[in-house]
C-alpha atoms as a PDB file:
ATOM      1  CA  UNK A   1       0.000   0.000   0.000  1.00  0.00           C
ATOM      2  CA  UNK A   2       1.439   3.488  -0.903  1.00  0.00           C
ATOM      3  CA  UNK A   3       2.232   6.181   1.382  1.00  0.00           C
ATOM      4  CA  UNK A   4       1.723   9.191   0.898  1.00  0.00           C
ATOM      5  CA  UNK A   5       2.875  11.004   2.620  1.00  0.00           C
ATOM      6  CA  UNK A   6       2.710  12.876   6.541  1.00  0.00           C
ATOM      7  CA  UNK A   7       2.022  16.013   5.785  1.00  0.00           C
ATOM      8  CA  UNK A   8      -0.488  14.996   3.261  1.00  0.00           C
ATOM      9  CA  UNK A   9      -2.055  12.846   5.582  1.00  0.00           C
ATOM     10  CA  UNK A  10      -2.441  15.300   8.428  1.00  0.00           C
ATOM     11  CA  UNK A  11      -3.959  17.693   6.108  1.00  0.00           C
ATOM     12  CA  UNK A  12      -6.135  15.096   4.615  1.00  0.00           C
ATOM     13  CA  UNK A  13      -6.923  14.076   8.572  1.00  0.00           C
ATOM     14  CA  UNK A  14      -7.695  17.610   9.257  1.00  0.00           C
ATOM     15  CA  UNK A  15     -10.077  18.395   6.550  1.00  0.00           C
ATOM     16  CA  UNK A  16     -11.890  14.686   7.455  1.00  0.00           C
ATOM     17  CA  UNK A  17     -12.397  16.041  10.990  1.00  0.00           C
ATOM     18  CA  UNK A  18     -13.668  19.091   9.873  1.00  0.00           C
ATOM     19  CA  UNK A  19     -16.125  17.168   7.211  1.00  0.00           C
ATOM     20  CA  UNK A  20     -16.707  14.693   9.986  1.00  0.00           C
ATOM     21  CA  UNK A  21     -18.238  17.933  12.125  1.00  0.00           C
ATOM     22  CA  UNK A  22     -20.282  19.462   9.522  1.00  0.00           C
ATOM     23  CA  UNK A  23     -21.751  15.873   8.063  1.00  0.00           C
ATOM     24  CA  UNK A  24     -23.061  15.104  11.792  1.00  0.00           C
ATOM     25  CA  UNK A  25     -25.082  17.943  12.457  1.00  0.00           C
ATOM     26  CA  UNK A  26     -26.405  17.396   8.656  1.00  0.00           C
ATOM     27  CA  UNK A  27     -27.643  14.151   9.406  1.00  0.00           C
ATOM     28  CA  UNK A  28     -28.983  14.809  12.801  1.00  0.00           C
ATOM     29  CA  UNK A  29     -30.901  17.857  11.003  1.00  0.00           C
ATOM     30  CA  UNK A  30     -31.789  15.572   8.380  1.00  0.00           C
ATOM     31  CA  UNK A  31     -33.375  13.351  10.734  1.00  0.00           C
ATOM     32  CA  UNK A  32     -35.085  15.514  12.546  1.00  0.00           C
ATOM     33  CA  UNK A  33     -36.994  16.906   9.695  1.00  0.00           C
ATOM     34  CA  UNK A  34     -38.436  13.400   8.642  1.00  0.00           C
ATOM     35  CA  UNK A  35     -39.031  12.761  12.460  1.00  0.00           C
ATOM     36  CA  UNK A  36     -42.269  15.371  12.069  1.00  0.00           C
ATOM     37  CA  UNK A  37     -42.332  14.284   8.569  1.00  0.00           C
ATOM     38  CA  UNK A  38     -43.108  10.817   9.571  1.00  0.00           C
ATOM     39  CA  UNK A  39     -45.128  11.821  12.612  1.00  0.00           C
ATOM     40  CA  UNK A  40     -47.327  14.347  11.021  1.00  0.00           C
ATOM     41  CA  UNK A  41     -48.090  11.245   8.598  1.00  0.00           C
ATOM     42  CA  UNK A  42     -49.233   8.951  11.022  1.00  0.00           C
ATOM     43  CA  UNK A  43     -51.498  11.518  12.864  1.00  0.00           C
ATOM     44  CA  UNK A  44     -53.182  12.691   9.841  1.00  0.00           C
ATOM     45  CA  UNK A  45     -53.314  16.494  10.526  1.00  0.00           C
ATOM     46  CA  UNK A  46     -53.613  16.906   6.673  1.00  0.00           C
ATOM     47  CA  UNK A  47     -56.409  17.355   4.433  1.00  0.00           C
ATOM     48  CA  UNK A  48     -58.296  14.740   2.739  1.00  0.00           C
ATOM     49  CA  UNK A  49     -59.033  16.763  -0.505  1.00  0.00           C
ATOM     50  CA  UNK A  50     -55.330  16.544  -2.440  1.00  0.00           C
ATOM     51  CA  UNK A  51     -53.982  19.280  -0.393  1.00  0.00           C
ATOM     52  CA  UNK A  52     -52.087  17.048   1.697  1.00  0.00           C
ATOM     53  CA  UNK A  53     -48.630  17.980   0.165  1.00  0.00           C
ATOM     54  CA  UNK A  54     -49.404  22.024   0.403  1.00  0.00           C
ATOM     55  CA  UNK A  55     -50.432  21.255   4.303  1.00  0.00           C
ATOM     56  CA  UNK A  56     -47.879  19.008   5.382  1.00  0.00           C
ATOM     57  CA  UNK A  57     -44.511  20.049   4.565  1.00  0.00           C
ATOM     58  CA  UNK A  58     -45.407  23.315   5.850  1.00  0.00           C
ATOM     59  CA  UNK A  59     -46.553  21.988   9.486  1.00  0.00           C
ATOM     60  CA  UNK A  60     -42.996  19.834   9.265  1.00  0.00           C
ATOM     61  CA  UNK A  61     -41.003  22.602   8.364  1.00  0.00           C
ATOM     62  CA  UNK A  62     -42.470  25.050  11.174  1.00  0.00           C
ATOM     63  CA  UNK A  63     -41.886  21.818  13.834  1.00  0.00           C
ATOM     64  CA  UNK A  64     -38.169  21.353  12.127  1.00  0.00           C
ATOM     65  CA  UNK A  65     -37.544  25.110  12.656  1.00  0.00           C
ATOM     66  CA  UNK A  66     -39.191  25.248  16.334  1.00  0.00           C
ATOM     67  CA  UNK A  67     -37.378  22.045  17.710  1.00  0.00           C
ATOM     68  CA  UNK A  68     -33.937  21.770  15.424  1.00  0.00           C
ATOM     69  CA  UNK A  69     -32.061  24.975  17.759  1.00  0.00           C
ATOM     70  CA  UNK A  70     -32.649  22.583  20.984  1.00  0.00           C
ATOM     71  CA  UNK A  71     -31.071  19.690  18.930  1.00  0.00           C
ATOM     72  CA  UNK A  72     -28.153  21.597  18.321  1.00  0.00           C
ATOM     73  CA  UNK A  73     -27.871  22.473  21.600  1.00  0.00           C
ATOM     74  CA  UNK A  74     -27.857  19.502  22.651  1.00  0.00           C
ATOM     75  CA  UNK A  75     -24.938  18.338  20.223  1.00  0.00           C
ATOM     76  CA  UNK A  76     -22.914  20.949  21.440  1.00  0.00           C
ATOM     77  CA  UNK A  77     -23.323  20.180  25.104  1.00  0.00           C
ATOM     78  CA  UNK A  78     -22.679  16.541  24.468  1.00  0.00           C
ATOM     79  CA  UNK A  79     -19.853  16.871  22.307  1.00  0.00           C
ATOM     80  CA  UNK A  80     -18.564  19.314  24.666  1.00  0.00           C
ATOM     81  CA  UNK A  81     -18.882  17.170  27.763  1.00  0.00           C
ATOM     82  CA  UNK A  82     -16.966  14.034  25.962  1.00  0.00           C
ATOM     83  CA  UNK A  83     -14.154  16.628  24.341  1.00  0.00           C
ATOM     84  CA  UNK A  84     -13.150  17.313  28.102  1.00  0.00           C
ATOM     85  CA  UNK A  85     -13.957  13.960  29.495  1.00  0.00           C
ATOM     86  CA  UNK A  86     -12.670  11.660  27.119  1.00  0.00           C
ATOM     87  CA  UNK A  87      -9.426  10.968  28.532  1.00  0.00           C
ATOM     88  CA  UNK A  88     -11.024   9.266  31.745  1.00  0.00           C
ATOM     89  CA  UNK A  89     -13.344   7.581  30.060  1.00  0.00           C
ATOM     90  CA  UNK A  90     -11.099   5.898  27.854  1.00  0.00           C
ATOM     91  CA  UNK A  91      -8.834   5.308  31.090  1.00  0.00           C
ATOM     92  CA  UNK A  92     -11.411   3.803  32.971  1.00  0.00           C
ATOM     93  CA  UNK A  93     -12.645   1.669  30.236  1.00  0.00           C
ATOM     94  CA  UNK A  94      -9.348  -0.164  29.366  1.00  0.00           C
ATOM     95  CA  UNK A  95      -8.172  -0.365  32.852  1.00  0.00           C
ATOM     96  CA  UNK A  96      -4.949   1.996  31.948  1.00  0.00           C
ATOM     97  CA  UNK A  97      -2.623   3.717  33.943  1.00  0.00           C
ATOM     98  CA  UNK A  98       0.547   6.064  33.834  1.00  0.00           C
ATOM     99  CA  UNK A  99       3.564   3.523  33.305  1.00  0.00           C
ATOM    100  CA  UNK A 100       6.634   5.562  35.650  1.00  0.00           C
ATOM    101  CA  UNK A 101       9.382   5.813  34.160  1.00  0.00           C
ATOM    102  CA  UNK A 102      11.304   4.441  36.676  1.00  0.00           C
ATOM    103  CA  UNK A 103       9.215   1.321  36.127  1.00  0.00           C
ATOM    104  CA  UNK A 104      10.202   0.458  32.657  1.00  0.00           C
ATOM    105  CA  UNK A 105      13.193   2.983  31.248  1.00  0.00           C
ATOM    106  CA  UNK A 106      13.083   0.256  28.229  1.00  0.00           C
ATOM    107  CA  UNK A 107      10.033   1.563  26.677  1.00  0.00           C
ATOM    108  CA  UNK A 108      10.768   5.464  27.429  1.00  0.00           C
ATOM    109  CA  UNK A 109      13.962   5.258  25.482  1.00  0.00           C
ATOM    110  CA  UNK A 110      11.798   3.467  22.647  1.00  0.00           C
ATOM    111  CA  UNK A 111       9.078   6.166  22.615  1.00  0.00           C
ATOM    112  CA  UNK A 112      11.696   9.454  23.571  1.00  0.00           C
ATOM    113  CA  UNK A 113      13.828   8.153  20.541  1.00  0.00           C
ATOM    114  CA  UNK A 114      11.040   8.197  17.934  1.00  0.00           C
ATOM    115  CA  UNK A 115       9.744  11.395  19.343  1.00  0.00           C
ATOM    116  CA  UNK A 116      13.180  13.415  18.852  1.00  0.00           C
ATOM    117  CA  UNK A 117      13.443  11.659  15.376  1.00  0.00           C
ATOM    118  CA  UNK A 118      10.634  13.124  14.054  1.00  0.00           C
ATOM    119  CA  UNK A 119      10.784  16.103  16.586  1.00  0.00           C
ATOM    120  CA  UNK A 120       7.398  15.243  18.507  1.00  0.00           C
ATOM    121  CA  UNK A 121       6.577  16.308  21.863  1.00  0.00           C
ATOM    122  CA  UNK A 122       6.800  12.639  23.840  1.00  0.00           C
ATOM    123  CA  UNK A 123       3.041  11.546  24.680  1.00  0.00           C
ATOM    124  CA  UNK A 124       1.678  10.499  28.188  1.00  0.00           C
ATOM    125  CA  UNK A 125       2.292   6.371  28.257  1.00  0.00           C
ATOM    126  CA  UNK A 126       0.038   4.112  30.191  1.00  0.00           C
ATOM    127  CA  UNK A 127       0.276   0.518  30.748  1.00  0.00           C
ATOM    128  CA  UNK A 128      -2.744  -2.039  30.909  1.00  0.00           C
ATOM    129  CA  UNK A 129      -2.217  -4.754  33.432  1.00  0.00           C
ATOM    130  CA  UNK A 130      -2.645  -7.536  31.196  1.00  0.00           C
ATOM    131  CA  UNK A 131      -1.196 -10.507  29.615  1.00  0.00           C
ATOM    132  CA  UNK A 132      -2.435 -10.364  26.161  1.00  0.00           C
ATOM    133  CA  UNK A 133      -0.417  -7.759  23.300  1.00  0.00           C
ATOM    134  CA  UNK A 134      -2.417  -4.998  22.835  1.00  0.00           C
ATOM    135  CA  UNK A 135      -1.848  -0.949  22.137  1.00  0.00           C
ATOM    136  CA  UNK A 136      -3.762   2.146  21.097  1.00  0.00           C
ATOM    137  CA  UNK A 137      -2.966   5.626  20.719  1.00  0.00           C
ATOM    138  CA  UNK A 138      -5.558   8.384  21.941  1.00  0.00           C
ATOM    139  CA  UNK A 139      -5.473  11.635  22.938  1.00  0.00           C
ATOM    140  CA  UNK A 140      -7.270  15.413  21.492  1.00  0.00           C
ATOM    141  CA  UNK A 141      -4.122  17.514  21.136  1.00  0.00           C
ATOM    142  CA  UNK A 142      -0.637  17.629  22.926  1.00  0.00           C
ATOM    143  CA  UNK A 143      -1.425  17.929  26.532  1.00  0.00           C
ATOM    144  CA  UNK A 144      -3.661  14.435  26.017  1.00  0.00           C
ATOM    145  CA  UNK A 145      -1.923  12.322  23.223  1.00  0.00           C
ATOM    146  CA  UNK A 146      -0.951   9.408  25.387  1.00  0.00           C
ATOM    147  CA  UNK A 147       0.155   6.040  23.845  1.00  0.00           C
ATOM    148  CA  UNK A 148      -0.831   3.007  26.045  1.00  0.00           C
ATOM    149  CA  UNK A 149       0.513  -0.665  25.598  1.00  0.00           C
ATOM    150  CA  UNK A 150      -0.778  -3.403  27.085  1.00  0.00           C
ATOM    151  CA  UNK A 151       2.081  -5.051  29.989  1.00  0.00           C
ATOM    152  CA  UNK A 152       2.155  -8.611  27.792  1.00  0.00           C
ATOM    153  CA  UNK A 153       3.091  -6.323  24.265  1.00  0.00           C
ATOM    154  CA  UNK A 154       5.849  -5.353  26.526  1.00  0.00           C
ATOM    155  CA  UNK A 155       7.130  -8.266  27.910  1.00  0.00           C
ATOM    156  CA  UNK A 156       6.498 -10.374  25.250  1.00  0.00           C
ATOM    157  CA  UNK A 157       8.015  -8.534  21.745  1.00  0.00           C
ATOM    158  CA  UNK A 158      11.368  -7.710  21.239  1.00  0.00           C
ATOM    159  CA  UNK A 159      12.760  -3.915  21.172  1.00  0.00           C
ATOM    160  CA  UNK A 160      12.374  -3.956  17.197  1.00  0.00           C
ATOM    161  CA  UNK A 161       9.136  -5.451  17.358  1.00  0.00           C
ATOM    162  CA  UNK A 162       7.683  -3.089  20.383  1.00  0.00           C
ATOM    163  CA  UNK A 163       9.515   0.024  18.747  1.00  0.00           C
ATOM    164  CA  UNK A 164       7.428  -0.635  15.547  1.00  0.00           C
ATOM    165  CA  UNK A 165       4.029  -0.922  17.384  1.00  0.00           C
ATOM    166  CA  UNK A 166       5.080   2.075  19.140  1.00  0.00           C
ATOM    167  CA  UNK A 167       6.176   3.995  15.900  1.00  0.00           C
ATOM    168  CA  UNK A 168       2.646   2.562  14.790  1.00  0.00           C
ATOM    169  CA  UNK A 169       0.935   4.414  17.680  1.00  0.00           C
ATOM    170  CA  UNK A 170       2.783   7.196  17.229  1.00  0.00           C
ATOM    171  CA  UNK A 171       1.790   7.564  13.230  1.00  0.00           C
ATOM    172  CA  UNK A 172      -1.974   7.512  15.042  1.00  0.00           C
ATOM    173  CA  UNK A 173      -0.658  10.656  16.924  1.00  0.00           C
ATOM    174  CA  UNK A 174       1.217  12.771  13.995  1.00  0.00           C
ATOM    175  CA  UNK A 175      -1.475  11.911  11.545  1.00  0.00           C
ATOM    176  CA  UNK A 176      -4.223  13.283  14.047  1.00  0.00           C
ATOM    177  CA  UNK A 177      -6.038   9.286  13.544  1.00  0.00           C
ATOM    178  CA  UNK A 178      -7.009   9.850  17.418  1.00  0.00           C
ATOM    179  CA  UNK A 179      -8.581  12.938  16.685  1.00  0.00           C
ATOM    180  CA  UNK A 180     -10.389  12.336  13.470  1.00  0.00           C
ATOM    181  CA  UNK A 181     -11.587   8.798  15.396  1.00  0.00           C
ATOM    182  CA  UNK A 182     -12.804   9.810  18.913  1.00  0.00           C
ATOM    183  CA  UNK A 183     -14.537  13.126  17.262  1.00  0.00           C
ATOM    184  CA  UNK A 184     -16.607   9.679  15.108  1.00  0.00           C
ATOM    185  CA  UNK A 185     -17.094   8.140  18.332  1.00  0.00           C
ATOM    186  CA  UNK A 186     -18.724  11.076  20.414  1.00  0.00           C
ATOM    187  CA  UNK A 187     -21.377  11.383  17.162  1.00  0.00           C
ATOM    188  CA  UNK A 188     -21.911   7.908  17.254  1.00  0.00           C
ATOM    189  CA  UNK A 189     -22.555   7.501  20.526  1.00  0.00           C
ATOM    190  CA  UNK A 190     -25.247  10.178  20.423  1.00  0.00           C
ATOM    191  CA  UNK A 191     -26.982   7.866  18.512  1.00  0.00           C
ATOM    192  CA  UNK A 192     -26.530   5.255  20.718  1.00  0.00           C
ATOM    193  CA  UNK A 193     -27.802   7.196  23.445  1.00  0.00           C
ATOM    194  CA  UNK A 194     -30.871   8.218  21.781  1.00  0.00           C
ATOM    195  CA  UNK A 195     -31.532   4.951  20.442  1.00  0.00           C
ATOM    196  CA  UNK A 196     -31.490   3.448  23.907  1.00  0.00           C
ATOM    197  CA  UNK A 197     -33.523   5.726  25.460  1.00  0.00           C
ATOM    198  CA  UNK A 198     -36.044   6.162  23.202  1.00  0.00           C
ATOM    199  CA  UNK A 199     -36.427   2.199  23.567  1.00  0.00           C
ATOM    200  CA  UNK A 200     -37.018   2.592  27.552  1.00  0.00           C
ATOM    201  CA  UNK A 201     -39.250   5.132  26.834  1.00  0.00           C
ATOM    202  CA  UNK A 202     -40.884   2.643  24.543  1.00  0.00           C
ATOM    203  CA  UNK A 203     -40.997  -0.113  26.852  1.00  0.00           C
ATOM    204  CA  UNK A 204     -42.117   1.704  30.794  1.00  0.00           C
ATOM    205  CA  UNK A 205     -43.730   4.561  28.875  1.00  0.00           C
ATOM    206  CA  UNK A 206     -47.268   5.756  27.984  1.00  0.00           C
ATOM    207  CA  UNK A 207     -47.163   2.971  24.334  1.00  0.00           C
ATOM    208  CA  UNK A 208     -51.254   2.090  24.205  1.00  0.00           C
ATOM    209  CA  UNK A 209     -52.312   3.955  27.129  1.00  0.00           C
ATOM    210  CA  UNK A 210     -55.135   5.693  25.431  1.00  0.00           C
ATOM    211  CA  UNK A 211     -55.573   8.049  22.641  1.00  0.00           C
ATOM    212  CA  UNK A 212     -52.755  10.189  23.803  1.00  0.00           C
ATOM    213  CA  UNK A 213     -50.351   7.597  24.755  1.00  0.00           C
ATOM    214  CA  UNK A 214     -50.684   5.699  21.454  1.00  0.00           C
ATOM    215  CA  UNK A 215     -49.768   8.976  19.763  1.00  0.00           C
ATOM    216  CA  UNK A 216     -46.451   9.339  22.304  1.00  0.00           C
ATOM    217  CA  UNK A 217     -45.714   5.302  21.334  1.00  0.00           C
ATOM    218  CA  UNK A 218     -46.156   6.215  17.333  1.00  0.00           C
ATOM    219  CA  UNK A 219     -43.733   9.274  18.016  1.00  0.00           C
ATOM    220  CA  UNK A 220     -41.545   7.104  20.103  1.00  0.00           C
ATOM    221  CA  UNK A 221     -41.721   4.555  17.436  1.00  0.00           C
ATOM    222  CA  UNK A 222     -40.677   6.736  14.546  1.00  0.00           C
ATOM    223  CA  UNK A 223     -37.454   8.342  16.659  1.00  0.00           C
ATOM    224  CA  UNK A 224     -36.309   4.881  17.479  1.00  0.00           C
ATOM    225  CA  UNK A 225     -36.447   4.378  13.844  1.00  0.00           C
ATOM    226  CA  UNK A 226     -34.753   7.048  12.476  1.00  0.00           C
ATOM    227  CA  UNK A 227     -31.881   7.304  15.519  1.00  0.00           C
ATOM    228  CA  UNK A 228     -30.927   3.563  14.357  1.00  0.00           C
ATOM    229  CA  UNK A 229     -30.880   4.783  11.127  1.00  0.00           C
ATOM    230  CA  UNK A 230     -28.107   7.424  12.023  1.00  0.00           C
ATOM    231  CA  UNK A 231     -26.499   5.035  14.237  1.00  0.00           C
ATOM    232  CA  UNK A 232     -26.079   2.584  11.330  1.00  0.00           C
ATOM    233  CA  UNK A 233     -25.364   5.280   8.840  1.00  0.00           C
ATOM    234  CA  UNK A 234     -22.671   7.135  11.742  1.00  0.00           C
ATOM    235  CA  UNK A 235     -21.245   3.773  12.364  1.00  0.00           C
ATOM    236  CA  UNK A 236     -20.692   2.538   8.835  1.00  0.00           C
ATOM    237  CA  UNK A 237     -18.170   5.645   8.317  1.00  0.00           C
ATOM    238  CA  UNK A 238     -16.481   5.482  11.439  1.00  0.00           C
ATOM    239  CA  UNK A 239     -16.002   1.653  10.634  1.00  0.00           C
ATOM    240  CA  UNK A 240     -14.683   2.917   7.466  1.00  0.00           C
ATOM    241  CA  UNK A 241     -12.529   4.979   8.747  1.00  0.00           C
ATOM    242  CA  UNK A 242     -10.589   2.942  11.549  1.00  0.00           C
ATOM    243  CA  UNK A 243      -9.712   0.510   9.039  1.00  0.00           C
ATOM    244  CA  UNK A 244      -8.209   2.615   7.026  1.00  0.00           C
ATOM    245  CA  UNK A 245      -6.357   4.435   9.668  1.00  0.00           C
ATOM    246  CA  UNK A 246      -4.414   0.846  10.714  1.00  0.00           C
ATOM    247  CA  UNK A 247      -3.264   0.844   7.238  1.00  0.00           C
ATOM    248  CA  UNK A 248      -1.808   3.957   7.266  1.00  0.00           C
ATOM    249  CA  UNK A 249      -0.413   3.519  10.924  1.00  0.00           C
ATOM    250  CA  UNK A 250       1.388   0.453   9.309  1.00  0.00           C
ATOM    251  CA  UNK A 251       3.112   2.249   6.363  1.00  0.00           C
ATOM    252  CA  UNK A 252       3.686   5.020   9.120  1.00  0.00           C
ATOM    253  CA  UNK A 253       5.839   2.684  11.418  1.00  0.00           C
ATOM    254  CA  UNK A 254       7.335   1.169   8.475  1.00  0.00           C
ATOM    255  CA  UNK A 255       8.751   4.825   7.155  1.00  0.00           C
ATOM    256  CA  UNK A 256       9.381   5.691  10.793  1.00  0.00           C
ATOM    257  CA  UNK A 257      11.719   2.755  12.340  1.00  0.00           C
ATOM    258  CA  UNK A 258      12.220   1.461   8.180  1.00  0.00           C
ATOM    259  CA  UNK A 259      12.318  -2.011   9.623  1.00  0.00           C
ATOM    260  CA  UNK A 260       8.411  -3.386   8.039  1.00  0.00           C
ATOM    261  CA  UNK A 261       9.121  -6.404   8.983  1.00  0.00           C
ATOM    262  CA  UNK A 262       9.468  -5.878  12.605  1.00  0.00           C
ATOM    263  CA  UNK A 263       5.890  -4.583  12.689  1.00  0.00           C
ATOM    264  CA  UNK A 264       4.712  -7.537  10.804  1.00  0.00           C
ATOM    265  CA  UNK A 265       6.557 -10.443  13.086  1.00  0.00           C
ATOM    266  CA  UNK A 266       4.936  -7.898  16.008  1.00  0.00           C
ATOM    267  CA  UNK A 267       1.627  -8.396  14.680  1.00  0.00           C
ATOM    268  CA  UNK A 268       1.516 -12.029  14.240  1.00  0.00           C
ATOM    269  CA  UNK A 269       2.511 -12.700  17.778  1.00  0.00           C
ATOM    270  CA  UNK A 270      -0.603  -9.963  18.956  1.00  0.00           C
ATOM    271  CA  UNK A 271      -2.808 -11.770  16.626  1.00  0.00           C
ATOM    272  CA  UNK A 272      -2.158 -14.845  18.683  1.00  0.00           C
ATOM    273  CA  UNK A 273      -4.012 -13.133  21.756  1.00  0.00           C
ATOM    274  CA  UNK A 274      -5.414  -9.536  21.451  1.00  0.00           C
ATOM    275  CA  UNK A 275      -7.914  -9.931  23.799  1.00  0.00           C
ATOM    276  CA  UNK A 276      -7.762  -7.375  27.124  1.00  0.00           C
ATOM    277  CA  UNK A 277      -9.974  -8.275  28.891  1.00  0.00           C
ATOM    278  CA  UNK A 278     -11.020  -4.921  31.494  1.00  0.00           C
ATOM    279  CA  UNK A 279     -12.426  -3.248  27.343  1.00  0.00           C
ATOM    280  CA  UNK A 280     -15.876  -4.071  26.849  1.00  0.00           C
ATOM    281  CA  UNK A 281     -16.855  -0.683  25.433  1.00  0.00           C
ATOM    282  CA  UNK A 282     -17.233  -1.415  21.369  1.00  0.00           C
ATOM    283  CA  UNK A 283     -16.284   2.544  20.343  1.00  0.00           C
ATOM    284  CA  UNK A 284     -13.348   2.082  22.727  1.00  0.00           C
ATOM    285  CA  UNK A 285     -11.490  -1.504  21.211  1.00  0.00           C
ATOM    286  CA  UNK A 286     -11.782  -0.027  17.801  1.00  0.00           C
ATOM    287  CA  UNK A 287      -8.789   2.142  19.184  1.00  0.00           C
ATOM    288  CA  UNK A 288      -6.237  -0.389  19.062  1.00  0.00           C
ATOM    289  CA  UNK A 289      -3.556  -1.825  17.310  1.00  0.00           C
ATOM    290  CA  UNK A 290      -6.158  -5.319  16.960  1.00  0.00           C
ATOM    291  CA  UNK A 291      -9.768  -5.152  17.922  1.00  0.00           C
ATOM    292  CA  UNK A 292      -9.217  -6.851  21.612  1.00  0.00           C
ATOM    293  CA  UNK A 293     -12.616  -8.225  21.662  1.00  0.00           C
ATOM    294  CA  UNK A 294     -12.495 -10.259  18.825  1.00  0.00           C
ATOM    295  CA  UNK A 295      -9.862 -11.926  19.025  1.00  0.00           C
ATOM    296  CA  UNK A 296      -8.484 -13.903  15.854  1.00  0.00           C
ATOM    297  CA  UNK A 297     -11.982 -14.229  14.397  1.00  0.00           C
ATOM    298  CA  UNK A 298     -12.374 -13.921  10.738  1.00  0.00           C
ATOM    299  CA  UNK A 299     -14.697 -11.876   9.053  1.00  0.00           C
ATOM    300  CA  UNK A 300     -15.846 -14.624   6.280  1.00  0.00           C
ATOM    301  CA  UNK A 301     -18.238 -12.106   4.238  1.00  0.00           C
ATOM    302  CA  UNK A 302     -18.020  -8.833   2.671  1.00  0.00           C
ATOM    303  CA  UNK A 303     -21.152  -7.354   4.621  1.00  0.00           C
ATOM    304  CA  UNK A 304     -20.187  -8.360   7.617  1.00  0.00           C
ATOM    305  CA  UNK A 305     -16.063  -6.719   6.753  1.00  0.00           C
ATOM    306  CA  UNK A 306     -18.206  -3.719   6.693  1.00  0.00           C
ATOM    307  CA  UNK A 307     -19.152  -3.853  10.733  1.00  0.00           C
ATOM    308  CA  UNK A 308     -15.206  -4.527  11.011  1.00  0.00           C
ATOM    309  CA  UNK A 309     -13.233  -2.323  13.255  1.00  0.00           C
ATOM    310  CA  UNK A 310      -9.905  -3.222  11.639  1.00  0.00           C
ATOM    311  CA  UNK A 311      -8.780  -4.723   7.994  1.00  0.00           C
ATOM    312  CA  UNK A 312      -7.868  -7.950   8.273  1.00  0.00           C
ATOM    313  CA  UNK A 313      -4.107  -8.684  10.232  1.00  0.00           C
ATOM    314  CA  UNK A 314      -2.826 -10.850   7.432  1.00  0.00           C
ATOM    315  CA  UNK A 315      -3.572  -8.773   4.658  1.00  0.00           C
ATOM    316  CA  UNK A 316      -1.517  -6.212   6.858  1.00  0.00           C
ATOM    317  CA  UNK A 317       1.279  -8.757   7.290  1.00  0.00           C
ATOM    318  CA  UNK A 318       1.258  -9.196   3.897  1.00  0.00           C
ATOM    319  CA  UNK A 319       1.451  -5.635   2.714  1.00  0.00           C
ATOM    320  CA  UNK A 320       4.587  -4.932   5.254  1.00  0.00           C
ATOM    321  CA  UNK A 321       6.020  -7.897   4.133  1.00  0.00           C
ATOM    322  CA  UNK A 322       5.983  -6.393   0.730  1.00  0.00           C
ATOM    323  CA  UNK A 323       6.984  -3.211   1.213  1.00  0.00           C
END
């Protein structure tokens, strides 16, 4: 697989994010205009006598209007809640913690020494106290990048092989990957949110408790609806756009430590056992080097390589391999 470039690819990276940011809003907006599309539909507030079209957009327009500056709002609070918060989150959720350096100098020489290479501020590094080989990169800017590696990747690769999945994390890093992916992840996990509790409200709320109720079950039926539709829709991209992301981390480490094949013998020994076990948050194992909740499964279809957090390891092994 080519590379293109760093420079290219940060820019690229950058103008995703900012895509990324104006493409969520448009489908939330989007949404939320065939929300009272839908719902006007099923109450039949429109005229019987062919008028129906000159009646209805206009009543889903003025409800689009009326109700789309509290969605934003909403957005902007959430996103703004998880831009400040993510770092814990992600913490808690993989069990990570500050590796001292005093602990391990091995692996701060390995991560200083790429850093003054390429003349990169040195990120935070956590360790995850487990057995299987596992890494990720993450991080908004400088002051969070933080590269954490799993305390069997450590003990069990050599220095070329752990210096490549660190250049590997690293490429995450310079290319702004962790940026471009957790910004997907926040979106995505609006519609998660929505979806699930627009279900509750389904299940404990008012669904065929009279007239009224089965008009709040119909509404609640038609949100539920549409916010899987942007789930599978947000999801889809940000699918897309982690497995591309390993590819380019690849030819990244490859360029950085120009030793491919050290990242290639690295990955077939954390194919072998990816698995941490403390992750059990989907948005969060699409952050690492291998997707540690899968294992070595297969994906044996092309639908299914669609749901796929990262491309497949041996057609990564094979690329480095050919480099």
């Amino acid at each position: 697989m080519e590379y293109f470039g760093l420079q290219s690819q940060i820019r690229k990276n950058n103008t995703n994010s900012v895509l990324i940011l104006l493409l969520f809003p448009v489908i939330f907006a989007g949404l939320t205009w065939l929300f009272f599309f839908f719902l006007l539909l099923t109450q039949n507030h429109y005229s019987e006598s062919g008028g129906e079209q000159f009646y209805l957009i206009p009543s889903v327009n003025n409800g689009f209007l009326h109700t789309i500056p509290w969605v934003a709002i909403g957005v902007i609070v959430w996103f703004t809640i998880a831009w400040y918060s993510h770092s814990a989150m992600i913490k808690k959720a993989t069990g990570s913690k500050p590796l001292e350096r005093n602990e391990n100098k091995r692996v701060y020489n390995l991560v200083e020494n790429l850093c003054i290479s390429k003349g990169m501020t040195t990120p935070q590094i956590n360790i995850i106290e487990d057995d299987s080989l596992n890494a990720f990169a993450s991080g908004m800017d400088e002051k969070t990048y933080t590269v954490s590696l799993s305390r069997g990747i450590i003990d069990k690769l050599d220095d070329h092989e752990l210096e490549a999945v660190i250049a590997h994390e690293l490429t995450h890093i310079r290319n702004r990957d962790v940026r471009l992916l957790i910004i997907s992840i926040v979106f995505v996990g609006i519609f998660a949110f929505l979806s699930q509790a627009l279900f509750r409200s389904l299940r404990f709320g008012t669904l065929g408790r009279g007239k009224k109720g089965g008009g709040a079950g119909a509404a609640i039926l038609i949100g539920i609806v549409l916010a899987l539709v942007g789930y599978l829709i947000a999801s889809l991209f940000r699918f897309a756009l982690s497995r591309k992301r390993e590819f380019l981390a690849d030819a990244g480490s490859a360029e950085l430590t120009r030793n491919p094949l050290a990242l290639a013998s690295a990955l077939r020994k954390i194919s072998v056992d990816p698995t941490i076990e403390a992750v059990e948050r989907k948005d969060v194992a699409q952050m690492f080097i291998q997707n540690p909740q899968i294992g070595n499964k297969k994906f044996a279809t092309s639908i299914s390589s669609l749901f796929a957090t990262h491309p497949p390891i041996e057609k990564r092994i094979e690329i480095l391999e050919q480099f």
